[in-house]
Protein backbone atom coordinates (compact mmCIF):
# COMPACT_ATOMS: atom_id res chain seq x y z
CA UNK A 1 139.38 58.51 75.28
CA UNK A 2 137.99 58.59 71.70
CA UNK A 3 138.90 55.14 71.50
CA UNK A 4 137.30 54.11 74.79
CA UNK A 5 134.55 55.71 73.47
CA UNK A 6 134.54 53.38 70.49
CA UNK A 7 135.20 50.83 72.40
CA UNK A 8 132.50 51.41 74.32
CA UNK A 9 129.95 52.05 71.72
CA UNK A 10 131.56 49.06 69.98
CA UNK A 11 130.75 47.43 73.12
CA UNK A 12 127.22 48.37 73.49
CA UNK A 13 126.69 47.71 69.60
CA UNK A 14 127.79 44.27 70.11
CA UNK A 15 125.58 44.08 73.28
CA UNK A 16 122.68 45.50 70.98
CA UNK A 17 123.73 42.88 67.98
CA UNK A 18 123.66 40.40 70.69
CA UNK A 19 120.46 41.42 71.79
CA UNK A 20 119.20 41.50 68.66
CA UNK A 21 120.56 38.01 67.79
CA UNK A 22 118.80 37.09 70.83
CA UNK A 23 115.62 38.68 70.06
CA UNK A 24 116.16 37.33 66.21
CA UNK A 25 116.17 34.03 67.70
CA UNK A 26 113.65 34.46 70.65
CA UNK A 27 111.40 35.76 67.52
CA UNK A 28 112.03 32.90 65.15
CA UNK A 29 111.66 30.80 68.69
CA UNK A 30 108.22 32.15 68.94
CA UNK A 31 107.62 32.49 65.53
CA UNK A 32 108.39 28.40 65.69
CA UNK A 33 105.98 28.20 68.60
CA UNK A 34 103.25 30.21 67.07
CA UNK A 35 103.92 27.84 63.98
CA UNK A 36 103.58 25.26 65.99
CA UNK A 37 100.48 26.83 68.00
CA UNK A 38 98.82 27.24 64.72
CA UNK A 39 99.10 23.40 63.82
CA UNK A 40 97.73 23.01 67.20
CA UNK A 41 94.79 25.28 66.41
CA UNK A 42 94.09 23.95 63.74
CA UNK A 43 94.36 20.45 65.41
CA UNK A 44 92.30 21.26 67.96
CA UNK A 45 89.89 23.23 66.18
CA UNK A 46 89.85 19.54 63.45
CA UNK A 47 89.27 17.64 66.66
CA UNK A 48 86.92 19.61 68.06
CA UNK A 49 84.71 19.62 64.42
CA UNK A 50 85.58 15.81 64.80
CA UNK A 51 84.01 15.42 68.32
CA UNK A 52 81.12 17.88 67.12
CA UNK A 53 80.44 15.51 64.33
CA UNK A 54 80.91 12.45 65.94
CA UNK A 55 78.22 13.92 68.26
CA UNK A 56 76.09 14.57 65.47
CA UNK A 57 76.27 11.25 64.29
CA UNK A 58 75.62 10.15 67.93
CA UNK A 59 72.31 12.04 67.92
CA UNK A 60 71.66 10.97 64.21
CA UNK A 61 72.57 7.02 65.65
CA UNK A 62 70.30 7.33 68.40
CA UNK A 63 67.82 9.22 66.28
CA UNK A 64 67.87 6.41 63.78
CA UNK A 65 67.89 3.42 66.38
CA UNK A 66 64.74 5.95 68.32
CA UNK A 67 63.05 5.39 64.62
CA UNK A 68 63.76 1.92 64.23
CA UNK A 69 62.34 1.03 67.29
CA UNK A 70 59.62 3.17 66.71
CA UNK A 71 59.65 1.47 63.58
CA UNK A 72 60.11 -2.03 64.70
CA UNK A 73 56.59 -1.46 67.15
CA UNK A 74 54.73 -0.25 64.21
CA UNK A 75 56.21 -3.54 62.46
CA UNK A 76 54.70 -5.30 65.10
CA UNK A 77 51.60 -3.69 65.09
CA UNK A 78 50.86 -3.84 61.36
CA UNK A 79 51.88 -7.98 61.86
CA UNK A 80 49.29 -8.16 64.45
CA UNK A 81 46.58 -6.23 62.38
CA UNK A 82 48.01 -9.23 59.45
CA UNK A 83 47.54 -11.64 61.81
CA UNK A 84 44.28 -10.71 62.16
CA UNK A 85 43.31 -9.60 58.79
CA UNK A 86 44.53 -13.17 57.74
CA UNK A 87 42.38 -14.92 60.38
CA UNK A 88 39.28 -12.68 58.95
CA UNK A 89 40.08 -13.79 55.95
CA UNK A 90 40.10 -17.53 56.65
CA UNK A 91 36.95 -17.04 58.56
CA UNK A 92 35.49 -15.11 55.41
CA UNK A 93 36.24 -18.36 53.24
CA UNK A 94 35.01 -21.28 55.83
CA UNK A 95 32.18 -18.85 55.41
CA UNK A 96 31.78 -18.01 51.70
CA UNK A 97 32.39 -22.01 51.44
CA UNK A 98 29.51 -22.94 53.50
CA UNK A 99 27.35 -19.98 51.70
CA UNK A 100 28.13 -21.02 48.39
CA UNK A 101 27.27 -24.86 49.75
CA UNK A 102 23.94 -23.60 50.72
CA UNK A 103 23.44 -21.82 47.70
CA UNK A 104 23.66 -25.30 45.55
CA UNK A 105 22.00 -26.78 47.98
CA UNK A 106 19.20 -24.19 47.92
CA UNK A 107 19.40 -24.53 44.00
CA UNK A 108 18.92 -27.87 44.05
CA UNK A 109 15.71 -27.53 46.28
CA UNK A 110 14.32 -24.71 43.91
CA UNK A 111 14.67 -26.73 40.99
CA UNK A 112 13.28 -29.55 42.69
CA UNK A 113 10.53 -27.33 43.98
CA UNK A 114 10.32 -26.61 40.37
CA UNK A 115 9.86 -29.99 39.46
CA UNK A 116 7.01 -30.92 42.43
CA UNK A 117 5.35 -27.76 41.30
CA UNK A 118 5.35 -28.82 38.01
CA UNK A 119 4.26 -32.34 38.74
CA UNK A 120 1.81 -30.62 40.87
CA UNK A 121 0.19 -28.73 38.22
CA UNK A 122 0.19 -31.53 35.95
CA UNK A 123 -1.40 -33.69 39.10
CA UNK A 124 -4.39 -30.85 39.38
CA UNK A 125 -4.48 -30.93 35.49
CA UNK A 126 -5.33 -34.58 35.41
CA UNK A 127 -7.52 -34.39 38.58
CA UNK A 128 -10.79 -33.98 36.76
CA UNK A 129 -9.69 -36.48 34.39
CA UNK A 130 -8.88 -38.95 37.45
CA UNK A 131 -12.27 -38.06 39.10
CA UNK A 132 -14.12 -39.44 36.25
CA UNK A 133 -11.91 -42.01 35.53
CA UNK A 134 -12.74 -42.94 39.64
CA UNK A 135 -16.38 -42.64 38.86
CA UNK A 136 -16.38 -44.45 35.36
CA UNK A 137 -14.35 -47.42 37.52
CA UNK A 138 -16.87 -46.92 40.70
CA UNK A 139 -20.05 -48.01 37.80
CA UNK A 140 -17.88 -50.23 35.89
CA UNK A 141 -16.83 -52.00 39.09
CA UNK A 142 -20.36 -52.68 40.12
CA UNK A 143 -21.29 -53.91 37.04
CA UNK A 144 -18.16 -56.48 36.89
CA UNK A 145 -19.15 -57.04 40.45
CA UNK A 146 -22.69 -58.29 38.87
CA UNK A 147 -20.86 -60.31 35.43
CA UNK A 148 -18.45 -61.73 38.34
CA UNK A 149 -21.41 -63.46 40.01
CA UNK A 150 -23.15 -64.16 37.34
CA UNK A 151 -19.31 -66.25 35.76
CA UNK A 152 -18.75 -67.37 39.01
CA UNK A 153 -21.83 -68.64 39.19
CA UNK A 154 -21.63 -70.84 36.03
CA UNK A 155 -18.01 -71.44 36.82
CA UNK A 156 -19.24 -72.97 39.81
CA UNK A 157 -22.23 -74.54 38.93
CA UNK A 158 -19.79 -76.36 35.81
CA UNK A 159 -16.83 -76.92 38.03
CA UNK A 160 -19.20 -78.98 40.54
CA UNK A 161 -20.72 -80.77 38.03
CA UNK A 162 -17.39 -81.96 36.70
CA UNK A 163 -15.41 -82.34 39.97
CA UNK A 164 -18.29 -84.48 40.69
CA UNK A 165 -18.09 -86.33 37.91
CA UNK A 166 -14.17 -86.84 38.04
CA UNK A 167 -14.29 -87.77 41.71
CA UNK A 168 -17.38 -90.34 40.92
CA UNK A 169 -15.36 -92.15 38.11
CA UNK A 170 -12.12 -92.68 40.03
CA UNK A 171 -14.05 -93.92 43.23
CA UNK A 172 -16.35 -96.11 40.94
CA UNK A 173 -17.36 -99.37 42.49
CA UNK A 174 -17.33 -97.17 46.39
CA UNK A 175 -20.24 -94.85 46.11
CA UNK A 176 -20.88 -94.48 49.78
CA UNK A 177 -18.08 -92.08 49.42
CA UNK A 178 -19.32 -88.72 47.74
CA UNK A 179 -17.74 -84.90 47.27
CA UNK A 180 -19.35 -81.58 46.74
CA UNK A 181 -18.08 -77.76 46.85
CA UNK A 182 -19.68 -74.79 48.28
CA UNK A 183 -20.00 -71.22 46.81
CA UNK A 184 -16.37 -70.53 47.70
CA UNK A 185 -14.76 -73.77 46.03
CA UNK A 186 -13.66 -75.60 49.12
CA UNK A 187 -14.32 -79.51 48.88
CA UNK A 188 -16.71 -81.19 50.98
CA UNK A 189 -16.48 -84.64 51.42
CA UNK A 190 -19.08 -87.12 52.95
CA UNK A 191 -19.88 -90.80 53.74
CA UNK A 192 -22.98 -92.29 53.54
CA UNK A 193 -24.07 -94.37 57.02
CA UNK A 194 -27.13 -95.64 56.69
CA UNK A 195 -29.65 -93.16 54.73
CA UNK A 196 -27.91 -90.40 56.57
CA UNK A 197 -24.79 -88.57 54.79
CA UNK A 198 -21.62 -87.60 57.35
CA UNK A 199 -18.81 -84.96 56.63
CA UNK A 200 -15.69 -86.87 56.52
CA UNK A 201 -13.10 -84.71 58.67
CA UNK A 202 -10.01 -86.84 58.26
CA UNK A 203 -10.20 -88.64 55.17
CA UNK A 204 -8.39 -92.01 54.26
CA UNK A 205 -4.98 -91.54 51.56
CA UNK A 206 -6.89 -93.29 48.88
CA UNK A 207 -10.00 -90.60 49.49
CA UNK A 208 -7.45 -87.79 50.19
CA UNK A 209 -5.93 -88.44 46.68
CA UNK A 210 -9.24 -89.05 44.95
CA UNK A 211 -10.24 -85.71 45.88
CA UNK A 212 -7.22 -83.79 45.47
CA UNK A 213 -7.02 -85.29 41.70
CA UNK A 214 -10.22 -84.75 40.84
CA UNK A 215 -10.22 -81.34 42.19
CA UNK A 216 -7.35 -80.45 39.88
CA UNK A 217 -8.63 -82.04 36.63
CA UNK A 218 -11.65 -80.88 37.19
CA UNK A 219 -9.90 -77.25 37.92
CA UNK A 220 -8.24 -77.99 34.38
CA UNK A 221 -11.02 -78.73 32.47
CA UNK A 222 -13.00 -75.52 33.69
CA UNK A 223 -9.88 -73.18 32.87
CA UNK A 224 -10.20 -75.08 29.27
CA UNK A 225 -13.62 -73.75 28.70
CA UNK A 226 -13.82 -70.48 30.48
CA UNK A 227 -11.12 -68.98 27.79
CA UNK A 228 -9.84 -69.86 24.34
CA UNK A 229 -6.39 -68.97 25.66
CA UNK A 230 -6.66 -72.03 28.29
CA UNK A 231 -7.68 -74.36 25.79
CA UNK A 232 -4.40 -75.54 24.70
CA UNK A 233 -3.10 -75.87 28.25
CA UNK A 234 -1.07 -78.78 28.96
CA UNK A 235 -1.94 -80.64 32.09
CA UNK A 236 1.29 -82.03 33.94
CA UNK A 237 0.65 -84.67 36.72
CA UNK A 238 3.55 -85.46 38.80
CA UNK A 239 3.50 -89.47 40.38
CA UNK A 240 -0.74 -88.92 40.80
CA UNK A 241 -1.43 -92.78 41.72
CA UNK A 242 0.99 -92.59 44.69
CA UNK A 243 -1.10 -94.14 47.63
CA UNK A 244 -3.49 -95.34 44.71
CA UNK A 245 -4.43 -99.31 44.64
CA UNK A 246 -4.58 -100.66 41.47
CA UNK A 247 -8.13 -100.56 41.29
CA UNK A 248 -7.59 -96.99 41.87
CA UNK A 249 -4.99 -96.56 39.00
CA UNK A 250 -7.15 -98.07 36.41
CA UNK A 251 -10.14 -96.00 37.08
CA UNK A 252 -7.25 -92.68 36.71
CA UNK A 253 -5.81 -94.38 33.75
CA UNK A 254 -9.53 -94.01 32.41
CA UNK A 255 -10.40 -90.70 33.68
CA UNK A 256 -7.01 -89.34 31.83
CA UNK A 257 -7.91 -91.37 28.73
CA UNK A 258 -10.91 -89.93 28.39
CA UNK A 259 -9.62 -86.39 29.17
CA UNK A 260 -6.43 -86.38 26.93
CA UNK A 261 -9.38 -87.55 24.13
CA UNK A 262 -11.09 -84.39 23.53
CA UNK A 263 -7.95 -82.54 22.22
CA UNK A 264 -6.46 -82.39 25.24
CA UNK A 265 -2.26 -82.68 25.95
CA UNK A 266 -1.85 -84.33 28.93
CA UNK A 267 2.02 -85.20 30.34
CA UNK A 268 2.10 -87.52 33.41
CA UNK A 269 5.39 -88.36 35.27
CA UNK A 270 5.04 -92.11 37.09
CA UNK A 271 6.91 -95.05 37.66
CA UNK A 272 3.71 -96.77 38.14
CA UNK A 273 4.05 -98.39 34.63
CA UNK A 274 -0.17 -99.31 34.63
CA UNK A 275 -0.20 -95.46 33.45
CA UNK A 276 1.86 -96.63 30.51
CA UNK A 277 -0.51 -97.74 27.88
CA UNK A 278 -2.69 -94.19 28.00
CA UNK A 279 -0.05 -92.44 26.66
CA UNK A 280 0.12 -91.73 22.95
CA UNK A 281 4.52 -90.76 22.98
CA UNK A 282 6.28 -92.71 26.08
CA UNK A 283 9.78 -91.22 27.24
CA UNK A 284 12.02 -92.76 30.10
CA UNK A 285 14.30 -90.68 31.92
CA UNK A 286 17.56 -92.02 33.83
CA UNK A 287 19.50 -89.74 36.06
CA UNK A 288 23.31 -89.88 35.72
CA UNK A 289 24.69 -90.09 39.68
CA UNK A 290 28.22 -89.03 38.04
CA UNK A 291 26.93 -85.72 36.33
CA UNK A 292 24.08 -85.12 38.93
CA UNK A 293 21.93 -84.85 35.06
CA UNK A 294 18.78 -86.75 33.34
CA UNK A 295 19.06 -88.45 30.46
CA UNK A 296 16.47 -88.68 28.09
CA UNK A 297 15.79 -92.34 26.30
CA UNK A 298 13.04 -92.65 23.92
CA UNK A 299 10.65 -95.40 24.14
CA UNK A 300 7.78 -95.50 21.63
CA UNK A 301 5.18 -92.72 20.10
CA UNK A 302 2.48 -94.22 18.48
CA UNK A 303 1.27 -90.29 17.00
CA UNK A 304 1.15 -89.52 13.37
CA UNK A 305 3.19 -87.06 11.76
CA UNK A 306 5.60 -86.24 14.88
CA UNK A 307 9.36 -86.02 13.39
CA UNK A 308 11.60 -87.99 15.93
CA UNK A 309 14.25 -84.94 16.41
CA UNK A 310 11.62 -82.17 16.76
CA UNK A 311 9.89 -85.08 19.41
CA UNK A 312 13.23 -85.08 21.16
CA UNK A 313 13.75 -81.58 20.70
CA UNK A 314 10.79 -80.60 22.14
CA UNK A 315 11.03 -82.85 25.49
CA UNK A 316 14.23 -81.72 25.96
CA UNK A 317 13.20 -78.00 26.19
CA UNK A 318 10.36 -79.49 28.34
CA UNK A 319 12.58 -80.73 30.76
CA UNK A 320 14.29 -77.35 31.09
CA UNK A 321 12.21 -75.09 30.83
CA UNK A 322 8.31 -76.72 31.90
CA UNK A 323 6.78 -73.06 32.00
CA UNK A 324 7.13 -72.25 28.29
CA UNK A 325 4.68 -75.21 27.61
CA UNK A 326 1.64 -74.01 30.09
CA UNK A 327 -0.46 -71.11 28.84
């Protein structure tokens, strides 16, 4: 019975070992599992601060991309407010440009406003001065308004005596022809019918030449005495005795005798070779038709003391340049 009773108690010991073997193992099981439930804690709890944090940086995202766009429309703004600033700008300088342009420009009319005035006041300055200069020229003008009439009136009363004279010589031997001038110089010419005297309107060539001539010489010969400048003037005739007879051309080859005798210089260009023999120096010219040119070929000078370059000299520089020998 004793060892039934051990037996028994062995029995229930080993049931109790086993138990405890069981529990051991249920506890290590769950000790395992709460282990394991830890790691999952602690997974869940690092996901969970994972998903937290990736939701912060969500919100933080969005915040930012909320500020950039907020940021991109002030971008925008502050370009258009650029934009505009620059166009103000460009507007400011077309505008300073044409400001400073009318600044020179105005500068330029004050200093020539400057210069007017100046000019003015040196104008008013020398207005008195004109004034009597205006009056001194108002008297002197009427008194060379009285010497004018009183020279014109010699001049005229000389020039009609010798344009008289002239005329009468070259139409000697055909006095019913005659000439005069009136106060203003213009030639008159009249014909004699009968005992009356008749203006001639349309004169003959001969007359028309007569007239013309002695108008000139006589024109010459009055410049020669009016001033000591015109005394040495040279009197050039070019071809005079065309439409002359040769009645006509002796009486001129006279009349230019006689002139060129009182210390006169007389040239005369002809072909009429009856002029020849009044001529104290005779020159021929011949034109070249190859170099369109005259040639000068010396005949015969019959003066005293005339060296035969300066003589050739001096007609060439005649023949180009006639003004430098009339005063």
């Amino acid at each position: 019975a004793e060892r039934k009773s051990i037996l028994e108690e062995l029995n229930k010991l080993r049931i109790d070992l086993n138990n405890v073997v069981r529990n051991r193992d249920d506890a290590s099981r769950k000790r395992d599992l709460l282990i394991q439930l830890e790691d999952y804690k602690r997974e869940v709890q690092e996901l969970e601060n994972r998903v937290r944090e990736k939701s912060r940086v969500v919100e933080e995202a969005d915040r930012i991309n909320s500020e950039i766009i907020d940021i991109e429309k002030r971008i925008s703004i502050v370009e258009n407010e650029y934009r505009e600033v620059d166009n103000k700008l460009f507007d400011l300088h077309k505008e300073y440009t044409r400001l400073l342009s009318e600044k020179n420009n105005l500068i330029k009319k004050l200093e020539e406003l400057g210069r007017l005035e100046e000019e003015y006041r040196e104008v008013v300055k020398n207005r008195e001065r004109y004034e009597s200069y205006i009056d001194f020229l108002g008297e002197l003008e009427n008194l060379v308004s009285e010497v004018e009439k009183y020279v014109r009136s010699r001049a005229y009363e000389f020039f009609r005596e010798v344009f008289i004279d002239y005329f009468n010589k070259l139409m000697e031997g055909y006095e019913i022809v005659s000439v005069d001038v009136d106060q203003n110089f213009r030639p008159e010419i009249k014909i004699k019918i009968g005992f009356a005297e008749h203006a001639v309107n349309q004169p003959s060539g001969g007359q028309f030449i007569s007239v013309s001539l002695a108008y000139r010489l006589a024109l010459n010969t009055l410049f020669r005495a009016l001033h000591k400048d015109f005394k040495d003037m040279v009197l050039i005739l070019d071809e005079p005795t065309v439409g002359f007879s040769p009645e006509r051309v002796g009486k001129l080859r006279e009349l230019l005798r006689e002139i060129s005798g009182r210390d006169n210089q007389a040239i005369v260009v002809t072909h009429d070779r009856n002029l020849l023999d009044i001529g104290d120096c005779k020159i021929k010219l011949s034109i070249d038709p190859s170099k369109n040119t005259t040639r000068v070929e010396y005949e015969e000078c019959f003066c005293e003391g005339i060296e035969w370059n300066e003589y050739m000299e001096a007609i060439a520089n005649l023949l180009k340049n006639p003004q430098l020998f009339i005063k």
